[in-house]
Protein backbone atom coordinates (compact mmCIF):
# COMPACT_ATOMS: atom_id res chain seq x y z
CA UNK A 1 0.00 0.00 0.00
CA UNK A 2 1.12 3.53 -0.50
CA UNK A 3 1.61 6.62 1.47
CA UNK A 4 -0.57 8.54 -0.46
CA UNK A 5 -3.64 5.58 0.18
CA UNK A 6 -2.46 5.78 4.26
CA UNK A 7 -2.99 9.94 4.37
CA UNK A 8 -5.80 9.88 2.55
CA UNK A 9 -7.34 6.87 4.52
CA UNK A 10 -7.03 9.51 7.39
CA UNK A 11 -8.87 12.00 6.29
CA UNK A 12 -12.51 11.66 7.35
CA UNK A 13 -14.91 9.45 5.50
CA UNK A 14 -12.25 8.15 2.76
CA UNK A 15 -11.37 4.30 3.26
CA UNK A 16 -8.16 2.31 1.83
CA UNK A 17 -9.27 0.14 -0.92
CA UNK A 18 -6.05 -1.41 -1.24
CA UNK A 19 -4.45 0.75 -4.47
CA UNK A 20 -6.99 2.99 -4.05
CA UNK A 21 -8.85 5.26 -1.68
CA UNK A 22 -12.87 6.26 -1.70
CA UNK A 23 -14.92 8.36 -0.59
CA UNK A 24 -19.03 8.75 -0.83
CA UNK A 25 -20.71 12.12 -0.96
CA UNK A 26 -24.80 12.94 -1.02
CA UNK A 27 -25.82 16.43 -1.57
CA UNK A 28 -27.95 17.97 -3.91
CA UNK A 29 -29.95 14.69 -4.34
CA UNK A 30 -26.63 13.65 -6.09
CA UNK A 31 -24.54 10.58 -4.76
CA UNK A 32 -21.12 10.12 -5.29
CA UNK A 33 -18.26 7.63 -5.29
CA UNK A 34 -14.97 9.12 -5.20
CA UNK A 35 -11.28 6.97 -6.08
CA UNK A 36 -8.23 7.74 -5.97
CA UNK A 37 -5.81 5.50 -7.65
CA UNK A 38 -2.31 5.56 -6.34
CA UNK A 39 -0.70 3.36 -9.42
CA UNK A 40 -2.16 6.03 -12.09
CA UNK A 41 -2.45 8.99 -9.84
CA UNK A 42 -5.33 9.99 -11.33
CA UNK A 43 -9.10 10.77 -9.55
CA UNK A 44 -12.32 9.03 -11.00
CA UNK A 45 -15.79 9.81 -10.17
CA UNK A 46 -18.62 7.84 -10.19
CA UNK A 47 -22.82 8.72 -9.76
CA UNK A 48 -24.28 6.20 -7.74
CA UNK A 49 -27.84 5.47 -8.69
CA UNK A 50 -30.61 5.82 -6.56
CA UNK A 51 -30.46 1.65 -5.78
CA UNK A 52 -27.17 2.11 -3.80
CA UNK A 53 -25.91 -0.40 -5.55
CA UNK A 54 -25.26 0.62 -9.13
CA UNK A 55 -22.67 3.71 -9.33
CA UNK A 56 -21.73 4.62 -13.21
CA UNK A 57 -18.61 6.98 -14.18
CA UNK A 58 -19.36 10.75 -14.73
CA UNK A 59 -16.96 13.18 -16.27
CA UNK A 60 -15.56 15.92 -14.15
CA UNK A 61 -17.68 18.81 -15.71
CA UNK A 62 -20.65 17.34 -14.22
CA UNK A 63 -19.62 17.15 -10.53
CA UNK A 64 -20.61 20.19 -8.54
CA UNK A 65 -17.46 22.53 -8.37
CA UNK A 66 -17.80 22.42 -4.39
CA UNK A 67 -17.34 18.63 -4.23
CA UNK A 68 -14.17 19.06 -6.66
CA UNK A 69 -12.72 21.53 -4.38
CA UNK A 70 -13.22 19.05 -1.37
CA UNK A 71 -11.12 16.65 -2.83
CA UNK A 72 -8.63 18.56 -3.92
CA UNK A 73 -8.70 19.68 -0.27
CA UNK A 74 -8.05 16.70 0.56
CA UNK A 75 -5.54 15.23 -1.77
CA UNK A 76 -3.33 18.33 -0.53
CA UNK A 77 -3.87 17.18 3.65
CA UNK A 78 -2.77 14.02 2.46
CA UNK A 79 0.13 15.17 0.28
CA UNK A 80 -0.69 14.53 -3.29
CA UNK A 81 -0.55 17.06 -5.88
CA UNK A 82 -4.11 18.34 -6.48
CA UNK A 83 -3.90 18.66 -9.91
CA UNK A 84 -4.20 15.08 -10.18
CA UNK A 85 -8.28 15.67 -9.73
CA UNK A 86 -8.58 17.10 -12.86
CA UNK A 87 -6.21 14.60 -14.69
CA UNK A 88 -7.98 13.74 -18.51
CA UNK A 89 -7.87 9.89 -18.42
């Protein structure tokens, strides 16, 4: 596991996933599913459906700017360069 997975499995409400850390946000009616992958050091968002169960990738310009700024909040506690969040994959 990676240093980058430990910091950000510090930070409240991310968990370590092994080579990745996530973290779920609700707001707006919206849910989200947030990973960071350490091997690609990249961010990936994901809309979770309103089953719970079923979460589907969304591109960046359709997260609410707020959220975005959260994790790049984050990322930078846990020392990764936040520019990562708005890596093109």
């Amino acid at each position: 596991m990676s240093d980058a997975i430990d910091a950000l499995a510090d930070r409240d409400g991310w968990q370590d996933e092994g080579f990745a850390a996530r973290v779920h946000y609700q707001g707006s009616g919206d849910r989200y599913s947030i990973e960071y992958y350490a091997p690609s050091d990249c961010v990936l968002y994901w809309r979770v459906k309103d089953d719970g169960e079923t979460a589907v990738p969304v591109g960046r310009g359709t997260v609410p700017e707020p959220l975005r700024a959260r994790i790049r909040e984050d990322l930078t506690a846990a020392g990764i360069d936040p520019e990562v969040e708005g890596r093109t994959l």
